[in-house]
C-alpha atoms as a PDB file:
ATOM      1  CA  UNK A   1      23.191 124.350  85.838  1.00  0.00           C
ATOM      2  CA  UNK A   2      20.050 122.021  84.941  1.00  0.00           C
ATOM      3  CA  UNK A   3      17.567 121.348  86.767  1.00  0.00           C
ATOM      4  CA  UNK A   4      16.869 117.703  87.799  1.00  0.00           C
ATOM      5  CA  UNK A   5      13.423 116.201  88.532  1.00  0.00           C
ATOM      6  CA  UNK A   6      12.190 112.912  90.316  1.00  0.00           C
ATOM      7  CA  UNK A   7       8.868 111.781  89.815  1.00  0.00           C
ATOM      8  CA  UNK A   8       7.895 108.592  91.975  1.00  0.00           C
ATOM      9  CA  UNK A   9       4.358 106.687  92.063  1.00  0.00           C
ATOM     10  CA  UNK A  10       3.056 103.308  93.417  1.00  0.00           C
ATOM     11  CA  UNK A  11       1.085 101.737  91.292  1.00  0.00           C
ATOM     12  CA  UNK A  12      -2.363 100.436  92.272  1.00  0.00           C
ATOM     13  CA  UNK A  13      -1.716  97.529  89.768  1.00  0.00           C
ATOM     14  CA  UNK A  14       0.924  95.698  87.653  1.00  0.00           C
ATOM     15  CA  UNK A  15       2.106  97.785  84.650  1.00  0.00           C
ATOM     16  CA  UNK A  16       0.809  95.594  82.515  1.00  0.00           C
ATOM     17  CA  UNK A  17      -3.061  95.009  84.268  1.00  0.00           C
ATOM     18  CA  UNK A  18      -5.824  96.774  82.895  1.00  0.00           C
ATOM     19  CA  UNK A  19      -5.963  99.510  85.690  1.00  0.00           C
ATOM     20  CA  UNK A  20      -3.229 100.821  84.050  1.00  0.00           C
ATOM     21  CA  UNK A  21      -3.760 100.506  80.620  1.00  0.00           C
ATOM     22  CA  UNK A  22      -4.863 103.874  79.552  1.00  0.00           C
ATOM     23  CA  UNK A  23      -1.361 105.223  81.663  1.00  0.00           C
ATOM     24  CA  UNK A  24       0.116 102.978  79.909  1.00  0.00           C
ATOM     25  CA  UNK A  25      -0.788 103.527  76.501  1.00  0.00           C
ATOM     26  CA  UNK A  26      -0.201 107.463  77.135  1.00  0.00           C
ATOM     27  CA  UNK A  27       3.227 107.201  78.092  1.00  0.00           C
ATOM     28  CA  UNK A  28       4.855 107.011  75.185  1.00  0.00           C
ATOM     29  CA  UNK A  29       2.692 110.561  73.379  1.00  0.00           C
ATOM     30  CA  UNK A  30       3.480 112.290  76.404  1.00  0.00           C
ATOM     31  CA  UNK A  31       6.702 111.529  76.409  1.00  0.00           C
ATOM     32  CA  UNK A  32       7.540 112.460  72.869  1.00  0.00           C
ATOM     33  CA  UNK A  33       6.210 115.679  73.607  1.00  0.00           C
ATOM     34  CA  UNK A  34       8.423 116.172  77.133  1.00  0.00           C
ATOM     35  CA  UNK A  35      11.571 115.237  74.605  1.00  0.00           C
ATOM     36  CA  UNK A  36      10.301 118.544  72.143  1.00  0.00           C
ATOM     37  CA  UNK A  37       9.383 120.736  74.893  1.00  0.00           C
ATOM     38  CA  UNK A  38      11.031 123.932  75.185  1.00  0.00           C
ATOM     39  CA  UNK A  39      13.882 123.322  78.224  1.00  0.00           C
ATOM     40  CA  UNK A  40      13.784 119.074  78.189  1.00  0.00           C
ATOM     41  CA  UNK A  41      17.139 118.152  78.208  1.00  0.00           C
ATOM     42  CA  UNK A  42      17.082 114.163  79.253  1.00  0.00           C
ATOM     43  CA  UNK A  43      14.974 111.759  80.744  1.00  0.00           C
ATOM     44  CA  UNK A  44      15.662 108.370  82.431  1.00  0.00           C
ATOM     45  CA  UNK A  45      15.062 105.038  79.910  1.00  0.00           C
ATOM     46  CA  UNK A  46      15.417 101.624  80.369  1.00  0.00           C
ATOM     47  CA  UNK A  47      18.188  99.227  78.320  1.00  0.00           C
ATOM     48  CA  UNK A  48      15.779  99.139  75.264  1.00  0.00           C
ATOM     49  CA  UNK A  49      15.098 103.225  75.135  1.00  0.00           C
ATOM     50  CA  UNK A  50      11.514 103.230  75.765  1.00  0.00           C
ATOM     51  CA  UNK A  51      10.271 104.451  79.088  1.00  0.00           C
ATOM     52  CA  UNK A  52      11.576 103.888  82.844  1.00  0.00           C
ATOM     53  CA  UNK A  53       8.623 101.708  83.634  1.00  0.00           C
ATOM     54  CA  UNK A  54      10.739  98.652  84.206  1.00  0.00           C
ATOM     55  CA  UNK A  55      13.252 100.441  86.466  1.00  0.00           C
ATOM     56  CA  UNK A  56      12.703  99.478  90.123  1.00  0.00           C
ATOM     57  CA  UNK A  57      14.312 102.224  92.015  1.00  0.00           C
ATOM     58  CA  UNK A  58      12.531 100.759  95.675  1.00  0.00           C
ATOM     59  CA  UNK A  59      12.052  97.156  96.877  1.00  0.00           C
ATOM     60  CA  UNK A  60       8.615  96.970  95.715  1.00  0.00           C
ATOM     61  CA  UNK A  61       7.493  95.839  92.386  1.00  0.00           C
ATOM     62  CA  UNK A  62       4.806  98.726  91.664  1.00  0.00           C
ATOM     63  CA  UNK A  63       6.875 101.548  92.284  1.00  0.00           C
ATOM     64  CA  UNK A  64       7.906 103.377  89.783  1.00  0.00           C
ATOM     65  CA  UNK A  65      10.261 106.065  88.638  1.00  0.00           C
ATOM     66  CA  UNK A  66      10.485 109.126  86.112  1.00  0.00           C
ATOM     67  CA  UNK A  67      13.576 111.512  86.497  1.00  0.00           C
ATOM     68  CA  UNK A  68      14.858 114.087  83.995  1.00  0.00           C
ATOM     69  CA  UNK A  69      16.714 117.072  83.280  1.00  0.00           C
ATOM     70  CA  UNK A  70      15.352 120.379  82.116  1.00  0.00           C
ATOM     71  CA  UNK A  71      17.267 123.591  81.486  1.00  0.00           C
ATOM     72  CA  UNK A  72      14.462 125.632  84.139  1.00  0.00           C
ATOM     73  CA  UNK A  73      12.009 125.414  86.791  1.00  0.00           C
ATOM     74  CA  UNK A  74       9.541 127.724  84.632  1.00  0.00           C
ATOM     75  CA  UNK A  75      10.438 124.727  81.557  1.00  0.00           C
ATOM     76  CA  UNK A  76       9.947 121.842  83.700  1.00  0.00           C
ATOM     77  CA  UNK A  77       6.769 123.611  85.071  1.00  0.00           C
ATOM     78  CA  UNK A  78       5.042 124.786  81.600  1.00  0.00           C
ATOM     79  CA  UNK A  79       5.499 121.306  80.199  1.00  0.00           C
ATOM     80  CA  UNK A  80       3.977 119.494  83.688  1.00  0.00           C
ATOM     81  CA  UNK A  81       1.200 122.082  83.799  1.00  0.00           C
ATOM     82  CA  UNK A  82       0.422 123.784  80.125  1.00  0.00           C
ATOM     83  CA  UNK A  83       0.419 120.528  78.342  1.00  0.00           C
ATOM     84  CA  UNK A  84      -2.040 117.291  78.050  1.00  0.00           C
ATOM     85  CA  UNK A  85       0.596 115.809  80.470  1.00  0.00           C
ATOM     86  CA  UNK A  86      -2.178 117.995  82.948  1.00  0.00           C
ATOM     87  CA  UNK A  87      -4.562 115.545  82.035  1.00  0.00           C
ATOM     88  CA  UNK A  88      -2.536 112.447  83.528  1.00  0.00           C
ATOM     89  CA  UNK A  89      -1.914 114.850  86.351  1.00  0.00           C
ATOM     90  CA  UNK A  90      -4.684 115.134  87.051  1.00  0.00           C
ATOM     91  CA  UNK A  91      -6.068 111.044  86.810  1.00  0.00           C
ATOM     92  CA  UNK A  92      -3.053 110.305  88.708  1.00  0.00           C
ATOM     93  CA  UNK A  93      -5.531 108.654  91.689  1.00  0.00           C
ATOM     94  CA  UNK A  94      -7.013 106.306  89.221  1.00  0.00           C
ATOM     95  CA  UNK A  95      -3.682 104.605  88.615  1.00  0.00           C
ATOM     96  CA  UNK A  96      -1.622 105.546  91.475  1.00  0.00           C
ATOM     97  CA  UNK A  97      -1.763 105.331  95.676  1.00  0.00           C
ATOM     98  CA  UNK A  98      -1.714 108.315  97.518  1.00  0.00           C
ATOM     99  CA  UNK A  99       1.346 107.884  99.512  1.00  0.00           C
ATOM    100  CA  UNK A 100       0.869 111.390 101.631  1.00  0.00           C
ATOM    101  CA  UNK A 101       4.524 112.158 101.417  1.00  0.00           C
ATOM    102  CA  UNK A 102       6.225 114.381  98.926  1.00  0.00           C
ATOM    103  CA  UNK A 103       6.475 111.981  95.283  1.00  0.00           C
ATOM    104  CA  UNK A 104       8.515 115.035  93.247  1.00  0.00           C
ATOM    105  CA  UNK A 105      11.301 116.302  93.886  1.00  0.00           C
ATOM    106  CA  UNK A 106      13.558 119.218  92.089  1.00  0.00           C
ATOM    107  CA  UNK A 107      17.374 119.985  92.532  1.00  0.00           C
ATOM    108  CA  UNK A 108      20.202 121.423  90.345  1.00  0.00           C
ATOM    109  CA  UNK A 109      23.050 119.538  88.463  1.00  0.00           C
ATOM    110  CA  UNK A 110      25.595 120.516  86.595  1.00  0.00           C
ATOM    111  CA  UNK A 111      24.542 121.366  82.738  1.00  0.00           C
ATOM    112  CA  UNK A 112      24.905 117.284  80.924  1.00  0.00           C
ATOM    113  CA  UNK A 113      25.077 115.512  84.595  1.00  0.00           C
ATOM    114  CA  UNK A 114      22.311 112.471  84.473  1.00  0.00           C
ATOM    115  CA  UNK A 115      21.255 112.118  88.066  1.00  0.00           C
ATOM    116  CA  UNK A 116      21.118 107.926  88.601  1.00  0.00           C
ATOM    117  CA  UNK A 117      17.830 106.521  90.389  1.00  0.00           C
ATOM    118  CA  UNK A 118      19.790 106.181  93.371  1.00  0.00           C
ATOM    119  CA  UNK A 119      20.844 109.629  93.506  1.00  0.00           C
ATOM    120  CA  UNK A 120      17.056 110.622  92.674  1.00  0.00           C
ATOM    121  CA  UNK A 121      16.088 108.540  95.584  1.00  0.00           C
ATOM    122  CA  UNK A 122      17.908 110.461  97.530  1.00  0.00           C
ATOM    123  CA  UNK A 123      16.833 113.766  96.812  1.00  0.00           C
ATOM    124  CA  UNK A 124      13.549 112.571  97.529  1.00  0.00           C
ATOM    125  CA  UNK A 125      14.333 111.295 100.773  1.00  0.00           C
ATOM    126  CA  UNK A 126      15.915 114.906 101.550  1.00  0.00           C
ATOM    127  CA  UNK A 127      13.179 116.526 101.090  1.00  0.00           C
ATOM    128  CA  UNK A 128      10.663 113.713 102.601  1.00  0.00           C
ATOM    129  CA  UNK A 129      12.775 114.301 106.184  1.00  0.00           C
ATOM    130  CA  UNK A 130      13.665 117.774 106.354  1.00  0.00           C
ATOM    131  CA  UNK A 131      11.421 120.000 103.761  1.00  0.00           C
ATOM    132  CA  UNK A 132      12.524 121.813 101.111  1.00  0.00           C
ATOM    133  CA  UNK A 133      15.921 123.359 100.847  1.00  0.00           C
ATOM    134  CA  UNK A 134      18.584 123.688  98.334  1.00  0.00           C
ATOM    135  CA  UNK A 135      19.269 119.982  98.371  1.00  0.00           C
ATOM    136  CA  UNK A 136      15.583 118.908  96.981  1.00  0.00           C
ATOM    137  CA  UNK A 137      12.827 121.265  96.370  1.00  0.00           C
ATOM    138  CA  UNK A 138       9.030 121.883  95.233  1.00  0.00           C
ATOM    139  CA  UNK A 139       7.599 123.616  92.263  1.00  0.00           C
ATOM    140  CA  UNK A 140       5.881 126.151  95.274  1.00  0.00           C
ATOM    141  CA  UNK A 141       9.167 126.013  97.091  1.00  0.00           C
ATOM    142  CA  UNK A 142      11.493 126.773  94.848  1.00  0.00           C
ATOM    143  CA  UNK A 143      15.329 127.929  95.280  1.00  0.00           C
ATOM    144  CA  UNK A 144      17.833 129.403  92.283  1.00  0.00           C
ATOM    145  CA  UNK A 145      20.187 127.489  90.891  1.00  0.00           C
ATOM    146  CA  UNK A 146      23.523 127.768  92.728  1.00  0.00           C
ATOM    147  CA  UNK A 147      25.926 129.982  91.777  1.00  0.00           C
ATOM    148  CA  UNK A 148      28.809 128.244  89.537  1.00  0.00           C
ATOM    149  CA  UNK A 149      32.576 129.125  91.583  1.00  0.00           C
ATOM    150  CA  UNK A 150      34.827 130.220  88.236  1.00  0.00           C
ATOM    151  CA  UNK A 151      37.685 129.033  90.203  1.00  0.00           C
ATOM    152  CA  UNK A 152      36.932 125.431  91.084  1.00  0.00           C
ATOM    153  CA  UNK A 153      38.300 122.625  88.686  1.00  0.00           C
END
């Protein structure tokens, strides 16, 4: 099993405004170094390969969407929180709303499955209307990975 992640923000401008120019301009570094971390496995691009900022995954313009897969909670978590990807963490109010609701989710896949937005969505709205469970968690409330059944097909 992998573990998939779902990373949603509004924007407090257009992608390509000058509020978020210095988000902007890091994406691509930090992103390089989420595809050598130890655990990355795959993260959501657009048609040309670059990032997912032109993926609308919502009805509204300045939403945006970063999902991925990583081979473990404690991977996914060392890259988010031992890296410079802290740093944008942590400036996340000067480019983003605070929406008050839960904007990451985790959940497992099955080891190569690429979760779509949609699906993403979802999981987000799991865990938005009934809390964390095996279905769509938090970093602080985690669950394992599901045991695989040897005698499905």
């Amino acid at each position: 099993m992998q573990l998939a992640v779902v990373n949603v923000a509004r924007a407090l401008a257009p992608t390509d405004s000058p509020v978020l120019a210095e988000f902007m301009a890091g994406l691509e570094p930090v992103n390089a170094l989420a595809d050598r971390s130890p655990g990355f496995v795959w993260r959501l691009v657009d048609d040309d390969g670059g990032d997912a900022t032109s993926l609308r995954p919502y009805d509204d313009d300045r939403v945006l969407i970063n999902l991925a897969t990583w081979t473990s909670v404690d991977a996914l978590f060392d890259f988010t929180y031992r890296t410079v990807h802290l740093e944008f963490v942590r400036r996340r109010r000067e480019w983003f709303e605070h929406l008050g609701e839960p904007v990451v989710a985790l959940w497992w896949v099955p080891d190569g499955h690429r979760p779509t937005p949609a699906e993403a969505v979802s999981r987000l709205e799991i865990l938005r209307a009934h809390g964390p469970s095996p279905e769509a968690f938090t970093f602080r409330d985690r669950y394992p990975a599901p045991a695989l059944d040897p005698t499905a097909s």
